[in-house]
N, C-alpha and C. Protein backbone atom coordinates (compact mmCIF):
# COMPACT_ATOMS: atom_id res chain seq x y z
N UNK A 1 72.34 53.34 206.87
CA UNK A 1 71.76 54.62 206.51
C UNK A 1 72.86 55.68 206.58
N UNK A 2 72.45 56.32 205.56
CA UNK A 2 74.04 57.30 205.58
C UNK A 2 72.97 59.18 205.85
N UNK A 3 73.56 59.54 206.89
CA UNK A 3 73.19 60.90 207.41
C UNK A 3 73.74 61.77 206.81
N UNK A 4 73.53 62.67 206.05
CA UNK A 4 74.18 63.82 205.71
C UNK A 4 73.81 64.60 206.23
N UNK A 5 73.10 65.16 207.12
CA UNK A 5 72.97 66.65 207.63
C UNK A 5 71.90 66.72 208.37
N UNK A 6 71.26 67.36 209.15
CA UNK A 6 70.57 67.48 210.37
C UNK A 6 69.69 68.66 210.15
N UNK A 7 68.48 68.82 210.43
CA UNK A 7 67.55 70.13 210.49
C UNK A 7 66.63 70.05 211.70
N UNK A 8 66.47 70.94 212.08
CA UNK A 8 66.38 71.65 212.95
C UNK A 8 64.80 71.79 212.96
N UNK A 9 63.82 71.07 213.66
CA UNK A 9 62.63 71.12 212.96
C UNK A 9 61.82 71.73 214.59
N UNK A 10 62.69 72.25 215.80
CA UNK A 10 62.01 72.55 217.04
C UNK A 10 60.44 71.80 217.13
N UNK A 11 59.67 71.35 218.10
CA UNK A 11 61.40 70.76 218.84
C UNK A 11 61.55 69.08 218.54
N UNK A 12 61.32 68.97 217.79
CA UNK A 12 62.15 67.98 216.82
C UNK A 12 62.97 67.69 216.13
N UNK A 13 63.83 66.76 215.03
CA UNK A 13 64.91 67.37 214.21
C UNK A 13 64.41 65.95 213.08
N UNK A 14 64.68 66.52 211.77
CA UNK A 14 64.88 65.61 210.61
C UNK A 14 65.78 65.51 209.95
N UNK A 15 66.26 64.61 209.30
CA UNK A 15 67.89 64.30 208.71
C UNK A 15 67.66 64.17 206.88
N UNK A 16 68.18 64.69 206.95
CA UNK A 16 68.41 64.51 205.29
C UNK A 16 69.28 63.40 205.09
N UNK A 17 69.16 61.92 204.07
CA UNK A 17 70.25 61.37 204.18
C UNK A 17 69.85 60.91 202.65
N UNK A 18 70.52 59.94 202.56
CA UNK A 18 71.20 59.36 201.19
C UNK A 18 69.62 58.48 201.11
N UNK A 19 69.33 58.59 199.80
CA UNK A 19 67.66 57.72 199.71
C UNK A 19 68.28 56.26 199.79
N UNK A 20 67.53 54.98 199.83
CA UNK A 20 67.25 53.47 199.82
C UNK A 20 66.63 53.31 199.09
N UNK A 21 66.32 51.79 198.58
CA UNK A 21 65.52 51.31 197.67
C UNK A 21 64.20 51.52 198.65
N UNK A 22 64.12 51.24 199.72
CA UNK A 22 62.85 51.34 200.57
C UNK A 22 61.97 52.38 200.22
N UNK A 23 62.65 53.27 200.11
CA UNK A 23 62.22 54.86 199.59
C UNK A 23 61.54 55.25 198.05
N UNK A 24 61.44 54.16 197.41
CA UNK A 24 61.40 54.59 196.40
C UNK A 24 59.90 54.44 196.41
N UNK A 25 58.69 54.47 196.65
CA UNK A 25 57.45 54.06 196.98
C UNK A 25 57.11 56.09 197.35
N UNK A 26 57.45 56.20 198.35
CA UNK A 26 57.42 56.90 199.16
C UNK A 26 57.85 58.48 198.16
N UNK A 27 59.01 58.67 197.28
CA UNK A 27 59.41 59.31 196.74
C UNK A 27 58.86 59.49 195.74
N UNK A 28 58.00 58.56 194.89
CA UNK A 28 57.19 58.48 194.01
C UNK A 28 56.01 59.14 194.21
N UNK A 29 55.41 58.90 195.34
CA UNK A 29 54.36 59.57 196.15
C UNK A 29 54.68 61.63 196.01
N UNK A 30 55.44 61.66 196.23
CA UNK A 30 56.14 62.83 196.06
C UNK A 30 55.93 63.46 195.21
N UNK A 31 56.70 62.91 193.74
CA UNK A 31 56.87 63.12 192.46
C UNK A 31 55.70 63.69 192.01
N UNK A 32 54.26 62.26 192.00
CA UNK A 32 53.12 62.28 192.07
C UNK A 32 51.78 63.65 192.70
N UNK A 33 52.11 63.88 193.59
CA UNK A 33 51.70 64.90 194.14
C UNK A 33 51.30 66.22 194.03
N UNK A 34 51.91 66.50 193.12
CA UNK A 34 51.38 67.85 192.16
C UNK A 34 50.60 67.84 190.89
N UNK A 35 50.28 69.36 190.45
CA UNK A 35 49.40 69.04 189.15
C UNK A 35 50.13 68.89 188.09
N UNK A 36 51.77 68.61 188.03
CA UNK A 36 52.35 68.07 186.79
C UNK A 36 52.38 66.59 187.12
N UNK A 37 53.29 66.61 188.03
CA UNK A 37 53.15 65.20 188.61
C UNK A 37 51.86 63.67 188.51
N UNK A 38 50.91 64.54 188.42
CA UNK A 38 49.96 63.47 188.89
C UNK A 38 49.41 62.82 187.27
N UNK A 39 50.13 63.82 186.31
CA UNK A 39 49.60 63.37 185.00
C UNK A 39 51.06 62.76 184.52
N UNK A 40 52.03 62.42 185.05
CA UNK A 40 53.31 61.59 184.63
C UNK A 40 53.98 60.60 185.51
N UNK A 41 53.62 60.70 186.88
CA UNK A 41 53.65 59.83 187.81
C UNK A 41 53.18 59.12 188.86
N UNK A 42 53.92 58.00 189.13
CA UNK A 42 52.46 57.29 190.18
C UNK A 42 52.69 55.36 189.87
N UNK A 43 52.45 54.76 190.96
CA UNK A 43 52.79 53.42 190.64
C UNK A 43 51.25 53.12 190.53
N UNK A 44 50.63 52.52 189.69
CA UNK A 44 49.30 52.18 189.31
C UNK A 44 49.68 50.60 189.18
N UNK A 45 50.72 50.37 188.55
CA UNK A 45 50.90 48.56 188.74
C UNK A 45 52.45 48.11 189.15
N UNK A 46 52.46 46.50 189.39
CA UNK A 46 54.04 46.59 189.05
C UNK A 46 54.30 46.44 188.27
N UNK A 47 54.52 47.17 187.24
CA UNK A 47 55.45 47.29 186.28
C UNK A 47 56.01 48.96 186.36
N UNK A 48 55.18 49.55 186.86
CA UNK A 48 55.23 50.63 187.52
C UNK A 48 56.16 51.22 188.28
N UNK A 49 56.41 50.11 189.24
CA UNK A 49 57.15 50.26 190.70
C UNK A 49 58.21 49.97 190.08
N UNK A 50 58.58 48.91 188.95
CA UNK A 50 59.56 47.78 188.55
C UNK A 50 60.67 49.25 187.98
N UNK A 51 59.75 50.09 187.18
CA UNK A 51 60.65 50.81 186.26
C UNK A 51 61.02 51.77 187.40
N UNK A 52 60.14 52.20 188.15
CA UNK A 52 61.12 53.61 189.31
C UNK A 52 62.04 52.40 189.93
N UNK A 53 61.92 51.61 190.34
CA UNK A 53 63.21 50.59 190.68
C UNK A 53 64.20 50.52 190.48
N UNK A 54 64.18 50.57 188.57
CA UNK A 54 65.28 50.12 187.90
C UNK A 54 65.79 51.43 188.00
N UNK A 55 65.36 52.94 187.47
CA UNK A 55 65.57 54.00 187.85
C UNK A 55 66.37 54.61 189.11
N UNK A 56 65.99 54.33 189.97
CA UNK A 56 66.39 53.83 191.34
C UNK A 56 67.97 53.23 191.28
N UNK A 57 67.75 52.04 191.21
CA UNK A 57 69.27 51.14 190.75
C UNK A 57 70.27 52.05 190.21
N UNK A 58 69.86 52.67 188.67
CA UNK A 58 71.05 53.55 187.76
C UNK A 58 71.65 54.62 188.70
N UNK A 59 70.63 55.62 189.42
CA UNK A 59 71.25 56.18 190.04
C UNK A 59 71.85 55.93 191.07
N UNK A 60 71.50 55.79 192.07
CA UNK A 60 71.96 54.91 193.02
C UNK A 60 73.66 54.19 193.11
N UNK A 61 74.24 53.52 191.82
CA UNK A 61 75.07 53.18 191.22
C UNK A 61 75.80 54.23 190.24
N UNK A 62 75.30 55.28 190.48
CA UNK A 62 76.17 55.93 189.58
C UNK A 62 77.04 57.11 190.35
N UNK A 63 78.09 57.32 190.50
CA UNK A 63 78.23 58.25 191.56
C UNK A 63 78.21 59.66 191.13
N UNK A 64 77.98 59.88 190.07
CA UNK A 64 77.37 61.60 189.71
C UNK A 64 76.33 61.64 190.11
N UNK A 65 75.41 60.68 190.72
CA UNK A 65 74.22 61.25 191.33
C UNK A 65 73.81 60.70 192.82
N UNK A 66 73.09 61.80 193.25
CA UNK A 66 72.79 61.72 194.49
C UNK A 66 71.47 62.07 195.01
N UNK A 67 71.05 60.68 195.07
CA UNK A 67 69.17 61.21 195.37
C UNK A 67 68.78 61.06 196.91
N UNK A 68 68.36 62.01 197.50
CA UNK A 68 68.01 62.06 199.10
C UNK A 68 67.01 62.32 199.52
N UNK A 69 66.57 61.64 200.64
CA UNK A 69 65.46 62.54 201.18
C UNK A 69 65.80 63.00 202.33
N UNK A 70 64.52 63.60 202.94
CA UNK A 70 64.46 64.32 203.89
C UNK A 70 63.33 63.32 204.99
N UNK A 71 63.80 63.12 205.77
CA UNK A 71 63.06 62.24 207.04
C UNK A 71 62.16 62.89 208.30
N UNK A 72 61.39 63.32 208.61
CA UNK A 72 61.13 63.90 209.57
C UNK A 72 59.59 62.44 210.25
N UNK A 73 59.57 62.89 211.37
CA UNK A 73 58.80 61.76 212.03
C UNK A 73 58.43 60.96 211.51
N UNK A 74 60.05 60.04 211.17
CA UNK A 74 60.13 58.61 210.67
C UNK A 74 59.48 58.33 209.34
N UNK A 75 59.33 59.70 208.58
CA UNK A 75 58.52 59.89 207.86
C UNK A 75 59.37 59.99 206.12
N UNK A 76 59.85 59.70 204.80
CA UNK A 76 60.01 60.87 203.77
C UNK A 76 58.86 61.79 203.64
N UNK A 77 59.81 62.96 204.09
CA UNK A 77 58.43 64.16 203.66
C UNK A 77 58.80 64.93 202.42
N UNK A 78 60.57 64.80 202.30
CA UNK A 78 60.72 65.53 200.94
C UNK A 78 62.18 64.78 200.72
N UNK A 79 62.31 65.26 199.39
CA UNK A 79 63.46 64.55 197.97
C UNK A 79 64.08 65.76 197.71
N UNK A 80 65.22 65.38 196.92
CA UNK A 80 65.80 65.87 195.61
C UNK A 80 66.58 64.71 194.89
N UNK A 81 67.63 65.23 193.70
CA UNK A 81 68.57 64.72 192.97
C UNK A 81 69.75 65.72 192.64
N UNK A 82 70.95 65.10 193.51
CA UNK A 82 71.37 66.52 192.95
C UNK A 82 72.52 65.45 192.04
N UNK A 83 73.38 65.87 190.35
CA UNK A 83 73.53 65.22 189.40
C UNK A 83 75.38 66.00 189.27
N UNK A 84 76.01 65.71 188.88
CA UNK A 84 77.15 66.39 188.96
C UNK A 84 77.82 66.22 187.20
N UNK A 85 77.69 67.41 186.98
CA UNK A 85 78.44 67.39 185.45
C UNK A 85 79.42 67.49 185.18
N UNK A 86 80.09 66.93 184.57
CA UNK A 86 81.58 67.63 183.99
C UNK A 86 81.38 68.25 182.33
N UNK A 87 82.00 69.27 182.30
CA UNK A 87 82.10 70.03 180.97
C UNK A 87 82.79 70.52 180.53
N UNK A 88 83.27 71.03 179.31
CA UNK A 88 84.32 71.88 179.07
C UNK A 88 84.30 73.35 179.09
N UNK A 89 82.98 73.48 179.18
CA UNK A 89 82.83 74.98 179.06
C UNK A 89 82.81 75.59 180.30
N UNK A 90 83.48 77.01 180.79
CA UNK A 90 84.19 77.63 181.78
C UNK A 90 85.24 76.99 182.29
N UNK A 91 86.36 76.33 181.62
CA UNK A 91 87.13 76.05 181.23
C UNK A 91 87.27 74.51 182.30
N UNK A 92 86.31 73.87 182.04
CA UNK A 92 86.06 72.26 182.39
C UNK A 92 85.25 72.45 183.65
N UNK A 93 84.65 73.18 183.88
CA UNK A 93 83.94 73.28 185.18
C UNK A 93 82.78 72.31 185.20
N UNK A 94 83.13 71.93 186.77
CA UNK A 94 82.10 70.83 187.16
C UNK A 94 81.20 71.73 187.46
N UNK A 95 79.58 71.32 187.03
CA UNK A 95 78.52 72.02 187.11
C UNK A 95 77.61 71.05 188.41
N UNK A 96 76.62 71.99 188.95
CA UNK A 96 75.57 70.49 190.07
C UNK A 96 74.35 70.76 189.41
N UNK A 97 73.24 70.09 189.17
CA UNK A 97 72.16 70.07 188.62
C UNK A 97 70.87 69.51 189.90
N UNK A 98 70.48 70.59 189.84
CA UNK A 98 69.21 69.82 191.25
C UNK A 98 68.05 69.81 190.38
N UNK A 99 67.33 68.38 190.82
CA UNK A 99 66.01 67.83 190.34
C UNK A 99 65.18 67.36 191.03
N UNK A 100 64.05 67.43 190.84
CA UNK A 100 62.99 66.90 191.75
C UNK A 100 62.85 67.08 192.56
N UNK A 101 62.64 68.29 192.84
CA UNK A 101 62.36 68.94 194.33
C UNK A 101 61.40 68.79 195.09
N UNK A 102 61.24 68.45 195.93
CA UNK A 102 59.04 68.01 195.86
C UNK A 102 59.36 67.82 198.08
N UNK A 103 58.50 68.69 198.23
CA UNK A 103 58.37 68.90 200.32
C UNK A 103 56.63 68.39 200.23
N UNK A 104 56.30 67.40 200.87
CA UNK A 104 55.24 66.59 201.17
C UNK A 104 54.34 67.89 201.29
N UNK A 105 52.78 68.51 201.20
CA UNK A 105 51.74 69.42 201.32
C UNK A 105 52.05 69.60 202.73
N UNK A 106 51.78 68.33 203.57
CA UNK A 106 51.40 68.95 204.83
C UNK A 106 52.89 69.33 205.72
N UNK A 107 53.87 69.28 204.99
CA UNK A 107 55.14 69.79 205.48
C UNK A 107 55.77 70.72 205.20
N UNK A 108 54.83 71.61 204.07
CA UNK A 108 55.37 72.63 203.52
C UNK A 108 55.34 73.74 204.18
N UNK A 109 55.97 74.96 204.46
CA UNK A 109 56.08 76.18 205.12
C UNK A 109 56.53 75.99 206.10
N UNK A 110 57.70 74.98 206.79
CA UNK A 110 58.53 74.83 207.76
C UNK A 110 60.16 74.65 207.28
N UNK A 111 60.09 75.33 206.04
CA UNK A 111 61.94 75.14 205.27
C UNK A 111 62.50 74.20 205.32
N UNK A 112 61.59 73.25 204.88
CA UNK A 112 62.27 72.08 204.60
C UNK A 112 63.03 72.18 203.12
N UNK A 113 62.11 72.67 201.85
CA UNK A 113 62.97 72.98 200.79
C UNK A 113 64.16 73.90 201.18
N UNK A 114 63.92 74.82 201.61
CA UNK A 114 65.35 75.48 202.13
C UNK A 114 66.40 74.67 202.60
N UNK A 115 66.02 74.18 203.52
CA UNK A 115 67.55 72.81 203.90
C UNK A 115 67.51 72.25 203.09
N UNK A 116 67.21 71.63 202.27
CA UNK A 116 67.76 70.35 201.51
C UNK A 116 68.21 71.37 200.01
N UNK A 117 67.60 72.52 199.77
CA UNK A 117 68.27 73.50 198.64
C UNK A 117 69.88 73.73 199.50
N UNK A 118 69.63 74.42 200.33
CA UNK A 118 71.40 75.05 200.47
C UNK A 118 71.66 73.58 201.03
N UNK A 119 71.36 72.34 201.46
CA UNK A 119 72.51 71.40 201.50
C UNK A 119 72.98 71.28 200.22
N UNK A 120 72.15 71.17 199.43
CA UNK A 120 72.47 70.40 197.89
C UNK A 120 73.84 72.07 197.14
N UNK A 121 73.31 73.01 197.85
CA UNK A 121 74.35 74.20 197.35
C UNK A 121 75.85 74.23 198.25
N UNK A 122 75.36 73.43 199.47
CA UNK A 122 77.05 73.27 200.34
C UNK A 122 77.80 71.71 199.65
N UNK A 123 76.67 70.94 199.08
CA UNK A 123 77.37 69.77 198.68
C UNK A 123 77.98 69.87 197.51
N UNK A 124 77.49 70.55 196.69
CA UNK A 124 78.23 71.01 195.03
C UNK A 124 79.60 71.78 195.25
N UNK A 125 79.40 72.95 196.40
CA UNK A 125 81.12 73.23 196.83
C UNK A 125 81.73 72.56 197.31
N UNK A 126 80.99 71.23 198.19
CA UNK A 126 82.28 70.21 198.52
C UNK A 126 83.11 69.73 197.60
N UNK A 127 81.69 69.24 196.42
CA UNK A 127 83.00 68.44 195.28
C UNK A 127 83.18 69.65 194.05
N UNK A 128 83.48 70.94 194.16
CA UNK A 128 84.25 71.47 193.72
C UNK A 128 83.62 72.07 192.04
N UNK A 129 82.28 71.93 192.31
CA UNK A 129 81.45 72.32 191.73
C UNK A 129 81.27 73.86 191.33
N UNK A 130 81.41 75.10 189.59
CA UNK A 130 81.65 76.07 189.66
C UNK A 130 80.51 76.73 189.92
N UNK A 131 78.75 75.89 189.52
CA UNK A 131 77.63 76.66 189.57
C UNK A 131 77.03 75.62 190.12
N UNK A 132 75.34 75.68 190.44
CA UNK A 132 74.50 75.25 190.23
C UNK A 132 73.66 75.42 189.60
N UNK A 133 72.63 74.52 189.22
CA UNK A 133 71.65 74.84 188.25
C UNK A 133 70.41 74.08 188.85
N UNK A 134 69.52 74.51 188.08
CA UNK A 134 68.17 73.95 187.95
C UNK A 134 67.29 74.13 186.99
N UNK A 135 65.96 73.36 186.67
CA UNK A 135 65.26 73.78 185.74
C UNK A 135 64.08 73.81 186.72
N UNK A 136 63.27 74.87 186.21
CA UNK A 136 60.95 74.49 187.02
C UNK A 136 60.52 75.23 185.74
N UNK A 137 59.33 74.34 186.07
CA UNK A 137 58.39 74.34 184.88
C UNK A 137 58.06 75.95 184.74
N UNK A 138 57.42 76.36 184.01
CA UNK A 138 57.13 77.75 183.73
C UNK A 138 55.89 78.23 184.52
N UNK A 139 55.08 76.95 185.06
CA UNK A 139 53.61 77.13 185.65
C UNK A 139 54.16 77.25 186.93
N UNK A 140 55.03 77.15 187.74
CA UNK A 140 55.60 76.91 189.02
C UNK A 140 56.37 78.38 189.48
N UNK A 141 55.24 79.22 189.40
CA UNK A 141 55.70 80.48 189.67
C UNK A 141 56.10 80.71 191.45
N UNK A 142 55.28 79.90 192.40
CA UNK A 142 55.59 79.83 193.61
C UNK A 142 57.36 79.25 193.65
N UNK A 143 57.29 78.36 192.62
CA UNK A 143 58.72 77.73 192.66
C UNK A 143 59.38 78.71 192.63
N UNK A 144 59.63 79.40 191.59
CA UNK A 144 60.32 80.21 191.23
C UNK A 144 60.74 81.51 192.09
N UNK A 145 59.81 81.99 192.63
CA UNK A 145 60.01 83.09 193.54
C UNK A 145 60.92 82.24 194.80
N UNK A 146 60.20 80.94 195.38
CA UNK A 146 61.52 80.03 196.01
C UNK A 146 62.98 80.52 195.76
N UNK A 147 63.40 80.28 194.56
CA UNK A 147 64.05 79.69 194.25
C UNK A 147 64.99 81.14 194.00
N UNK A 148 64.41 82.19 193.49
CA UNK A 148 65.40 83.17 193.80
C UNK A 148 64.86 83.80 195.00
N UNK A 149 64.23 83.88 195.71
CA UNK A 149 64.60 83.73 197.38
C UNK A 149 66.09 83.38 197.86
N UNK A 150 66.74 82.21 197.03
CA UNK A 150 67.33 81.68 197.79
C UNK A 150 68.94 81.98 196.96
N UNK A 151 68.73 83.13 195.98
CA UNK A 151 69.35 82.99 195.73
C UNK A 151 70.26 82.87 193.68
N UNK A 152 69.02 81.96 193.60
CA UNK A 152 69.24 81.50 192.00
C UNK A 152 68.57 82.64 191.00
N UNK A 153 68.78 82.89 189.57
CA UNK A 153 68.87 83.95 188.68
C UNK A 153 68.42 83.31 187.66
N UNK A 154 66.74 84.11 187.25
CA UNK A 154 66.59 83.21 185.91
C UNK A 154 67.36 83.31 184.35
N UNK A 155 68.23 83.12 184.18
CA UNK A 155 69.47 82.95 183.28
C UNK A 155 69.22 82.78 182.18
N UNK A 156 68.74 81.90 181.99
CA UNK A 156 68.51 80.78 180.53
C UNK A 156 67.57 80.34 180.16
N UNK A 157 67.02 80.38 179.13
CA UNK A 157 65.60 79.78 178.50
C UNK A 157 65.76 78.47 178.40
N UNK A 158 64.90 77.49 179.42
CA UNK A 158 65.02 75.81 179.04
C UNK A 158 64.32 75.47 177.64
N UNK A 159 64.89 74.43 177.09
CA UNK A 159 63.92 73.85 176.14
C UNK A 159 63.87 72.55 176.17
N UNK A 160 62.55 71.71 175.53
CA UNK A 160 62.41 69.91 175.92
C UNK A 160 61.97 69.73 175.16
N UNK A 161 62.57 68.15 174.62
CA UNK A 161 61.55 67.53 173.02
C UNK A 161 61.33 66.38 173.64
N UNK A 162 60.57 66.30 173.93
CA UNK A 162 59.70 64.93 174.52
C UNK A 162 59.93 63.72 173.23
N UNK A 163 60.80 62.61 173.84
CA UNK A 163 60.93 61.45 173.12
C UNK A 163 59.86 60.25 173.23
């Protein structure tokens, strides 16, 4: 198990670390959990589990990405992905991309998204990263106020063509 960072949960503590295949059940659960979520994710069979698996595997193996959770009484209570770009634009700047943000219901309002947001914002300056980014849905107005809470600027109009 690889630890990246420690929170502070009085008087307890939970670790953010590097996700496992074990996790992937558990993280899905996550995903699942909301009212976007629950209409795009969810293991209903295995073939289900098979594809967040394989999903699982790519990243996992890829080292631009980094999917973690957050552990608290032996528990995943929350995820991300944070994705590392290279580009040419701002003159080759490595960009970080955070995804899938998701803090379990009954764990929410103890900053757990907060730690695992500014880890994922101290880990993008480790590797030398010029911004971060993110996308939330447009219905995720709680997100959003999060999210520049903490910091982030709504910038840019996303757009998606569903394949």
């Amino acid at each position: 198990m690889t630890v990246l960072a420690t929170v502070d949960l009085s008087p307890s503590a939970a670790i953010i670390r590097r996700a496992e295949e074990r996790d992937v059940p558990a993280i899905v659960d996550l995903l699942a959990a909301d009212q976007l979520g629950a209409t795009r994710d969810g293991v209903r069979t295995a073939e289900d589990l098979a594809a967040y698996q394989r999903a699982f595997a790519a990243i996992d193996g890829d080292r631009a990405h980094l999917l973690v959770v957050l552990e608290a009484d032996a528990e995943v209570v929350a995820t991300l992905q944070l994705s590392f770009l290279p580009g040419l634009a701002r003159r080759g700047a490595l960009r970080a991309q955070i995804e899938a943000v998701r803090v379990r219901e009954d764990y929410r309002g103890r900053r757990l998204g907060e730690a695992l947001i500014t880890w994922a914002i101290d880990e993008a300056r480790r590797q030398g990263c010029a911004l971060v980014q993110l996308t939330s849905d447009k219905s995720r107005q709680a997100a959003h106020r999060f999210y520049e809470r903490l910091g982030f600027a709504a910038s840019h109009e996303g757009m998606k063509l569903a394949l």
